[in-house]
N, C-alpha and C. Protein backbone atom coordinates (compact mmCIF):
# COMPACT_ATOMS: atom_id res chain seq x y z
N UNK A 1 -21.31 -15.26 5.51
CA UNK A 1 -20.85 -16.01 6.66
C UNK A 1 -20.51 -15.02 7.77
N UNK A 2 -21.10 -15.31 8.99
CA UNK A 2 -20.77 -14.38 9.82
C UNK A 2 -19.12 -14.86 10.86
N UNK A 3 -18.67 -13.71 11.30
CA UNK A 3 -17.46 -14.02 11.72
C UNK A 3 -17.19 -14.80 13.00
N UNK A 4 -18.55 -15.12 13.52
CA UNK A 4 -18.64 -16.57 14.26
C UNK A 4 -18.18 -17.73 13.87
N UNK A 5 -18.66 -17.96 12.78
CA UNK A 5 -18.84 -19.16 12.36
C UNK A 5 -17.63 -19.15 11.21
N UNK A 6 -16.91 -18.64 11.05
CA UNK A 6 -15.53 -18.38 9.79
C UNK A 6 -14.54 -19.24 10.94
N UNK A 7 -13.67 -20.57 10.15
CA UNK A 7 -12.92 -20.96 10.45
C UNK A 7 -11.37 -20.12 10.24
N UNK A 8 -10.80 -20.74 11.16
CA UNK A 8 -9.32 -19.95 10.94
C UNK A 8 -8.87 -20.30 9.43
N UNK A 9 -8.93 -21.01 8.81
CA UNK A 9 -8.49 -21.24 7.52
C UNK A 9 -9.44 -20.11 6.50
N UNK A 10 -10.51 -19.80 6.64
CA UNK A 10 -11.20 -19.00 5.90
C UNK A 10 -10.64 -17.34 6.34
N UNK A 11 -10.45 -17.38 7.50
CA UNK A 11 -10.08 -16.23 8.18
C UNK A 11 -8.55 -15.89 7.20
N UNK A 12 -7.84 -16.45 7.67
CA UNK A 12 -6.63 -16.39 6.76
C UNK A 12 -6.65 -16.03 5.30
N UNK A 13 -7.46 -17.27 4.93
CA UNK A 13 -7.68 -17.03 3.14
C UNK A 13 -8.04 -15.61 2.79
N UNK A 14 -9.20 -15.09 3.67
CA UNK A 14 -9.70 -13.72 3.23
C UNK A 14 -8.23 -12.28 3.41
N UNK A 15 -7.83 -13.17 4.74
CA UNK A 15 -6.60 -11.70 4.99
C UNK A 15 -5.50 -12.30 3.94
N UNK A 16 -5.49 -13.00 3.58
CA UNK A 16 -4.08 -13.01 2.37
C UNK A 16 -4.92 -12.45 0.95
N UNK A 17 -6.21 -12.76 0.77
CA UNK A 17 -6.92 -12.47 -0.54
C UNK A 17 -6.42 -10.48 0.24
N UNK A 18 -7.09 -9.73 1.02
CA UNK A 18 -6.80 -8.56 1.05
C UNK A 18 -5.40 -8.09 0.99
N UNK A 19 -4.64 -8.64 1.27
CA UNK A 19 -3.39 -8.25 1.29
C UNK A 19 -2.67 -8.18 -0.09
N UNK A 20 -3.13 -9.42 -0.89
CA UNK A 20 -3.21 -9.13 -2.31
C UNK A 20 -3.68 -8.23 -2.77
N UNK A 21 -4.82 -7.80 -2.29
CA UNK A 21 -5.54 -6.32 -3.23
C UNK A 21 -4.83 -5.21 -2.53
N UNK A 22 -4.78 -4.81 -1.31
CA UNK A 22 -4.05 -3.95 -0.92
C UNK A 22 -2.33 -3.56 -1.58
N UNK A 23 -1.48 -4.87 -1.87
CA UNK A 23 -0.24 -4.68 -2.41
C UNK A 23 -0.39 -4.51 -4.34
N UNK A 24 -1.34 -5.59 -4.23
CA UNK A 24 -1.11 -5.59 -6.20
C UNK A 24 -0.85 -6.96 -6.42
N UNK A 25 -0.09 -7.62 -5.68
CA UNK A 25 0.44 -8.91 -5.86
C UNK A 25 0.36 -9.95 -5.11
N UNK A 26 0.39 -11.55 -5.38
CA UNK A 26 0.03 -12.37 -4.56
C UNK A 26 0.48 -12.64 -3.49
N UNK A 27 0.42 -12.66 -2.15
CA UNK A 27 0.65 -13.66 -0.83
C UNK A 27 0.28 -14.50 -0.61
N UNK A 28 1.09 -15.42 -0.18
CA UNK A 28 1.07 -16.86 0.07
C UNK A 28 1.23 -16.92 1.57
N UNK A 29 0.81 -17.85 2.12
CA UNK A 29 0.86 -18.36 3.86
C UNK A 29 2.05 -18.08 4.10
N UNK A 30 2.03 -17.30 5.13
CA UNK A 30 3.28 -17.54 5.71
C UNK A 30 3.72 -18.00 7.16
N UNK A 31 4.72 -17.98 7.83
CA UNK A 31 5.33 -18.72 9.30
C UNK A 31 4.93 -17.81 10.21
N UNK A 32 4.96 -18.63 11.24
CA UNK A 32 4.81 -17.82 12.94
C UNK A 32 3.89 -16.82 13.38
N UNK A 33 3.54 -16.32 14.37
CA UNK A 33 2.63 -15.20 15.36
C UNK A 33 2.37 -14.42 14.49
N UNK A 34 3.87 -13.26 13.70
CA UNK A 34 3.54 -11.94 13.38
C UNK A 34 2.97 -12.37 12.23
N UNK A 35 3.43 -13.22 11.20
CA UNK A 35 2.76 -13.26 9.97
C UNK A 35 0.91 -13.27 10.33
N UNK A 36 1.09 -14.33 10.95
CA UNK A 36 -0.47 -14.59 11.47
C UNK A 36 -1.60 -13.65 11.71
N UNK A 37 -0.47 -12.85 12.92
CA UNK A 37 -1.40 -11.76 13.35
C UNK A 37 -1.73 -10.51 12.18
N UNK A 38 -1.00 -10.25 11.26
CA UNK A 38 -0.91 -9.38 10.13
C UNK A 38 -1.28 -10.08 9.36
N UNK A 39 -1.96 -11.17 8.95
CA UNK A 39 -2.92 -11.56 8.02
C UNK A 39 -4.29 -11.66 8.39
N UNK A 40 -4.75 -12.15 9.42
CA UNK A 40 -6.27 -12.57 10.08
C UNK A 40 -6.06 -11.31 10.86
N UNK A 41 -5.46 -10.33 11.58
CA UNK A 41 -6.20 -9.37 12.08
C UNK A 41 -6.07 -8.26 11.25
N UNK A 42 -4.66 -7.34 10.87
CA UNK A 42 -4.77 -6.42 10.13
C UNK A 42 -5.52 -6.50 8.67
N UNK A 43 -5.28 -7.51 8.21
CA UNK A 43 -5.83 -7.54 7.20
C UNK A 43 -7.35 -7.84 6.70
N UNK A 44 -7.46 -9.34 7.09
CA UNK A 44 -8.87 -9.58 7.05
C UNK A 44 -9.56 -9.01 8.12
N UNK A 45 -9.23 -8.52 8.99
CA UNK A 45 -10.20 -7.81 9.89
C UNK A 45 -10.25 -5.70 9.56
N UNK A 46 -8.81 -5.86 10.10
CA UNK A 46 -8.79 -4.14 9.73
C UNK A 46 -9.15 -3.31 8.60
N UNK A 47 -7.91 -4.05 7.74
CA UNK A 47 -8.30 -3.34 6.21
C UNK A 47 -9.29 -3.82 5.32
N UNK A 48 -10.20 -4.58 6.18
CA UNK A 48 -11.60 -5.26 5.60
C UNK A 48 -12.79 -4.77 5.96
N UNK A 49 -12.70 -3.70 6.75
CA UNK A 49 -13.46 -2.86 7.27
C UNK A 49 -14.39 -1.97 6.39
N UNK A 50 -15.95 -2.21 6.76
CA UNK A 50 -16.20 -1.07 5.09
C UNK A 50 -16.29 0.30 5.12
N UNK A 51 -15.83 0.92 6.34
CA UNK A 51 -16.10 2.19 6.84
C UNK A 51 -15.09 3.26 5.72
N UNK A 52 -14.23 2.47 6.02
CA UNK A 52 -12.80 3.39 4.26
C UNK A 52 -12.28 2.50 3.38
N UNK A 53 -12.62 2.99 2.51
CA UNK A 53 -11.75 2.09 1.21
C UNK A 53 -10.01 1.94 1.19
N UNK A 54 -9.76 1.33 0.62
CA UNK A 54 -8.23 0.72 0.50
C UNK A 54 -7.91 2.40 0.27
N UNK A 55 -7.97 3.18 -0.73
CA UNK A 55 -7.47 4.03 -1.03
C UNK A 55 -7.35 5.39 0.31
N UNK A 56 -8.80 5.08 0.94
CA UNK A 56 -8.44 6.09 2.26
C UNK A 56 -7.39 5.72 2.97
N UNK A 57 -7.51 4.94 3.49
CA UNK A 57 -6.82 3.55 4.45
C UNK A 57 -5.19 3.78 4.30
N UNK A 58 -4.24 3.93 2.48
CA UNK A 58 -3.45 3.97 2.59
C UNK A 58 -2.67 5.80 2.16
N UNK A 59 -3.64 6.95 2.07
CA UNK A 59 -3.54 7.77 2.29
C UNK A 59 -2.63 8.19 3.72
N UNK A 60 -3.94 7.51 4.44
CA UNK A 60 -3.45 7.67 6.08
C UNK A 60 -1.84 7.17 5.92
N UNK A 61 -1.99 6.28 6.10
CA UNK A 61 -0.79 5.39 6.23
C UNK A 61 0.51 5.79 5.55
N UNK A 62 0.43 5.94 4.67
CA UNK A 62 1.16 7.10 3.91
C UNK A 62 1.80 8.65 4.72
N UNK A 63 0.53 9.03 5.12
CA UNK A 63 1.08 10.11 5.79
C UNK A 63 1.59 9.90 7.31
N UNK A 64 0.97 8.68 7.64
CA UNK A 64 1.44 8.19 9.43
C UNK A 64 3.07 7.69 8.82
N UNK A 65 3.56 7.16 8.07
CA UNK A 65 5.00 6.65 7.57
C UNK A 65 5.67 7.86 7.09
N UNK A 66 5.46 8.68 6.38
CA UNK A 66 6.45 10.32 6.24
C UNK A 66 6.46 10.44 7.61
N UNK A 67 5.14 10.76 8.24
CA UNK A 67 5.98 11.77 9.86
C UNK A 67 6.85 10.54 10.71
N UNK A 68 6.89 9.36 10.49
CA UNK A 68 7.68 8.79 11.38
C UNK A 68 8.78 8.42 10.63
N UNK A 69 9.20 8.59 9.44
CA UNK A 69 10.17 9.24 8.82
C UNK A 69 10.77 7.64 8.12
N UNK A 70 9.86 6.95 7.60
CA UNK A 70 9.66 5.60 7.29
C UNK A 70 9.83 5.46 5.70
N UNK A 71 10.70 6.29 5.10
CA UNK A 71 10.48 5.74 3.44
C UNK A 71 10.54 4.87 2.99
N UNK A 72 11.47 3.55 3.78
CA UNK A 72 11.65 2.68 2.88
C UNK A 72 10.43 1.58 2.55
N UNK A 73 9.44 1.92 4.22
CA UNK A 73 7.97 1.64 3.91
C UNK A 73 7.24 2.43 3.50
N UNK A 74 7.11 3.63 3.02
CA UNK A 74 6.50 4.22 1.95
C UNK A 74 6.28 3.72 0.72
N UNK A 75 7.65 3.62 0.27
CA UNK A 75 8.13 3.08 -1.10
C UNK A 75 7.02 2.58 -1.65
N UNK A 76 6.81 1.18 -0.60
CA UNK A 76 6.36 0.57 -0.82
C UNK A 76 4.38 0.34 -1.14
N UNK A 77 3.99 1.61 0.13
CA UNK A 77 2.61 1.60 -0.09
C UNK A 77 2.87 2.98 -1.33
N UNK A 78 3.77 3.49 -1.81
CA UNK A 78 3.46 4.89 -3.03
C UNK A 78 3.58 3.30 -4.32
N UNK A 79 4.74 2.85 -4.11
CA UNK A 79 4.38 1.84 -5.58
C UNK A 79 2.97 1.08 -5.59
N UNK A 80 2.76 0.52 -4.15
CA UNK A 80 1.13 -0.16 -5.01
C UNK A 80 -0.08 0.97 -4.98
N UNK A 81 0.07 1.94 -4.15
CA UNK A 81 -1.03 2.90 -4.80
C UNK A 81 -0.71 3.44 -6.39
N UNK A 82 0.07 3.93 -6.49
CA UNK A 82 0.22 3.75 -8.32
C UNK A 82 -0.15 2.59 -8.73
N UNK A 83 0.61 1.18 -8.57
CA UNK A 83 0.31 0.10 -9.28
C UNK A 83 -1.41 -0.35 -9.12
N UNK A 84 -2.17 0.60 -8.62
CA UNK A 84 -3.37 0.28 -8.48
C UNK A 84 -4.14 1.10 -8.87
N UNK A 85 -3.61 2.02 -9.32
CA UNK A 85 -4.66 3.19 -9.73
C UNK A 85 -5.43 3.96 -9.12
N UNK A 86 -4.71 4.14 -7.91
CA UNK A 86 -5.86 4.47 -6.23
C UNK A 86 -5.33 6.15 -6.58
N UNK A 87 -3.86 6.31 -6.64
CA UNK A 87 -3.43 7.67 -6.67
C UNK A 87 -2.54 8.07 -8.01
N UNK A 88 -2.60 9.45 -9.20
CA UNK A 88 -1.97 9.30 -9.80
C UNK A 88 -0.54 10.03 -9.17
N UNK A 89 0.77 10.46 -10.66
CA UNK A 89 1.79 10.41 -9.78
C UNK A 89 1.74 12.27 -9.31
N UNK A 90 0.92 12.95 -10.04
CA UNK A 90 0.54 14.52 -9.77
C UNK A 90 -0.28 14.01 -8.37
N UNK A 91 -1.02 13.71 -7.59
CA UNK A 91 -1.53 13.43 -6.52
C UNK A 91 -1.00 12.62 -5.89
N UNK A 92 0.22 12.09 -5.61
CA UNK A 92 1.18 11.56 -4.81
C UNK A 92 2.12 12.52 -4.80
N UNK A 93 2.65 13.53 -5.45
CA UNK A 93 3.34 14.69 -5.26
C UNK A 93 2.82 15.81 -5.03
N UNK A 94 1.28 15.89 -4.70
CA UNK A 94 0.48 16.50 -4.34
C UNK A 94 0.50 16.20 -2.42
N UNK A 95 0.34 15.13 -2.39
CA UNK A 95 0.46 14.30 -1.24
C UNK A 95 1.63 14.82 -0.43
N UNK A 96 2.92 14.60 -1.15
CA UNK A 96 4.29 15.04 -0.65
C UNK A 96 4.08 16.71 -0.32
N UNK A 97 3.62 17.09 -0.74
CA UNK A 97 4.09 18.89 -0.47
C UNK A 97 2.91 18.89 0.05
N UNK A 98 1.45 18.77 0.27
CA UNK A 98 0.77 18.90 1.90
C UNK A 98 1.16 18.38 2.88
N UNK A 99 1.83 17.34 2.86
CA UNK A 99 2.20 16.86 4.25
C UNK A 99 3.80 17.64 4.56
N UNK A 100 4.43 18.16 4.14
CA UNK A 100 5.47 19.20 3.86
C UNK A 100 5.07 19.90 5.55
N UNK A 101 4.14 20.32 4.71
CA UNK A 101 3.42 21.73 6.41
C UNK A 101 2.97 21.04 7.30
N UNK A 102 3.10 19.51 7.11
CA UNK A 102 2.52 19.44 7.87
C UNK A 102 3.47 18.21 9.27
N UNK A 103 4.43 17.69 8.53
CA UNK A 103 5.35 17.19 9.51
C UNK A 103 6.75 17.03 8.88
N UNK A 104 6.82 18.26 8.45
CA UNK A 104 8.21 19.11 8.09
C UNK A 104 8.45 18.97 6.91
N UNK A 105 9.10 19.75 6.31
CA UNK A 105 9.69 20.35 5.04
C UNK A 105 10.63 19.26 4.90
N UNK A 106 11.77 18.65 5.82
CA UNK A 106 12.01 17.57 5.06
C UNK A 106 11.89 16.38 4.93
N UNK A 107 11.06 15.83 5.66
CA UNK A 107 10.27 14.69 6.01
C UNK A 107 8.81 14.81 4.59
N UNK A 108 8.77 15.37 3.86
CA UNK A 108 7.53 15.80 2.93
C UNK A 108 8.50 15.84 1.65
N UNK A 109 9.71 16.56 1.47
CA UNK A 109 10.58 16.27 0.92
C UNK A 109 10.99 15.27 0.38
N UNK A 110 11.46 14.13 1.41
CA UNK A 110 12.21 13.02 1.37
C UNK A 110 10.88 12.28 0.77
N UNK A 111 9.65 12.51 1.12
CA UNK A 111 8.68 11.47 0.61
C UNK A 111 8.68 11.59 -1.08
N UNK A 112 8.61 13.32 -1.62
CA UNK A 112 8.72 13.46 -2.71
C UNK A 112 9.43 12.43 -3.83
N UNK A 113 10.61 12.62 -2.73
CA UNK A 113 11.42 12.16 -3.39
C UNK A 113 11.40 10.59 -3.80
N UNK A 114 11.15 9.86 -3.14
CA UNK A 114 10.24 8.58 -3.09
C UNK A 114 9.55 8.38 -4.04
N UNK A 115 8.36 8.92 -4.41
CA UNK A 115 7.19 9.48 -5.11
C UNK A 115 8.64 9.71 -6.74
N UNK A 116 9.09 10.33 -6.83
CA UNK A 116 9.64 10.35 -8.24
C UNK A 116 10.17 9.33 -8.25
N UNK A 117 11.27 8.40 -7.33
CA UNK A 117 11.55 7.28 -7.76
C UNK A 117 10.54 6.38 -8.32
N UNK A 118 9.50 6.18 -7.34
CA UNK A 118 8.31 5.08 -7.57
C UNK A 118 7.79 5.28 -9.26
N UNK A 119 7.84 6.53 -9.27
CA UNK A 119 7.05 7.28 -10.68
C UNK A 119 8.30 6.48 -11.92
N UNK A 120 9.19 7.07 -11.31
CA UNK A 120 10.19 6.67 -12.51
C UNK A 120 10.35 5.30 -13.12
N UNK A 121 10.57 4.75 -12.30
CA UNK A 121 10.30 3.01 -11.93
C UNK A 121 9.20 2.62 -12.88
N UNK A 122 8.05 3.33 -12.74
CA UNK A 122 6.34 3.07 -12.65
C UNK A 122 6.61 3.15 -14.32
N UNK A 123 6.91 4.22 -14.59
CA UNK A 123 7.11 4.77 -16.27
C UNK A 123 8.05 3.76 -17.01
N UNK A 124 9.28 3.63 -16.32
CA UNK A 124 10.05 3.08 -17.09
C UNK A 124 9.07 1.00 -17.54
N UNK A 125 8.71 0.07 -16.64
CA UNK A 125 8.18 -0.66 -17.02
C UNK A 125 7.06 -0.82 -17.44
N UNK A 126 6.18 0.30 -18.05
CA UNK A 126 5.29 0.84 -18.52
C UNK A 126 6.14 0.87 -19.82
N UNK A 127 6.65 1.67 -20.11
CA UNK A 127 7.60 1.56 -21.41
C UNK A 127 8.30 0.34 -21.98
N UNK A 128 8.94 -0.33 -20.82
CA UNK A 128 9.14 -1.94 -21.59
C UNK A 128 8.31 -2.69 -21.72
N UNK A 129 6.83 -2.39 -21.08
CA UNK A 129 5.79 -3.62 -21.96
C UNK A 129 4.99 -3.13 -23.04
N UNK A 130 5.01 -1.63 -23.12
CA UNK A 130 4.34 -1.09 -24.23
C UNK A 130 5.72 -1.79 -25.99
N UNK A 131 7.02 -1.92 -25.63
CA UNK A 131 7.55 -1.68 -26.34
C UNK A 131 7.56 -3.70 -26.70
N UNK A 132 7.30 -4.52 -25.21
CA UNK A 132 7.68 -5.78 -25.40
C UNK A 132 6.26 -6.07 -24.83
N UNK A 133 4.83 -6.34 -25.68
CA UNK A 133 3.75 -6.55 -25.48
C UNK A 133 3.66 -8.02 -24.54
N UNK A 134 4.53 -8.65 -25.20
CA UNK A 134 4.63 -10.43 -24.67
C UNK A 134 5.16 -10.57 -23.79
N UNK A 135 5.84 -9.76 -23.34
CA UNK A 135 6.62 -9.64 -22.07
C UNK A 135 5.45 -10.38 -20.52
């Protein structure tokens, strides 16, 4: 279907289906302009793009959020790149100490540090479903 002919309801569906693959987990419709505009444009349009894969895409992003000194949205794209298998946690702390040199020692730091929480987190419920299969 070309993007002529894609209704706004299809438009949507596709940017919430990406936003799911991009996070790990489901989105559902949500209210008003910004939701809107961050589902049908960033998503189904931007990060739907075939020029970089999800995994380039949140590299960047990753490193555009350390230099603007953004962890608590880091957090969030270092847990679903783990929860996705895009980066392991030696190449997310790999990640942290190149970008070190590259928009400061503690801004690369602080991401690290991020990066072991996420890891820790990552391990520990890894361990309660290995231990609680039914879970």
């Amino acid at each position: 279907m070309s993007e002529e002919t894609e209704t706004a309801a299809e438009r949507r569906a596709r940017g919430l289906a990406k936003m799911s693959e991009v996070y790990g987990w489901d989105f559902a419709d949500g209210p008003g302009e910004h939701f809107a505009v961050t589902a049908d444009h960033l998503f189904a349009d931007i990060w739907s793009r075939p020029e970089l894969s999800i995994r380039d895409r949140r590299l960047l992003l990753i490193g555009a959020l350390t230099a603007q000194g953004l962890f608590d949205v880091a957090e969030i794209q270092v847990g679903s790149a783990l929860g996705n298998g895009e980066f392991t946690p030696a190449q997310l702390r790999e990640i942290s100490l190149f970008l070190c040199h590259y928009v400061g020692w503690p801004a690369g730091t602080s991401l690290d540090s991020v990066v072991g929480k996420v890891v820790a987190q990552h391990e520990k419920k890894a361990a309660r479903a290995a231990k609680n299969p039914t879970e």
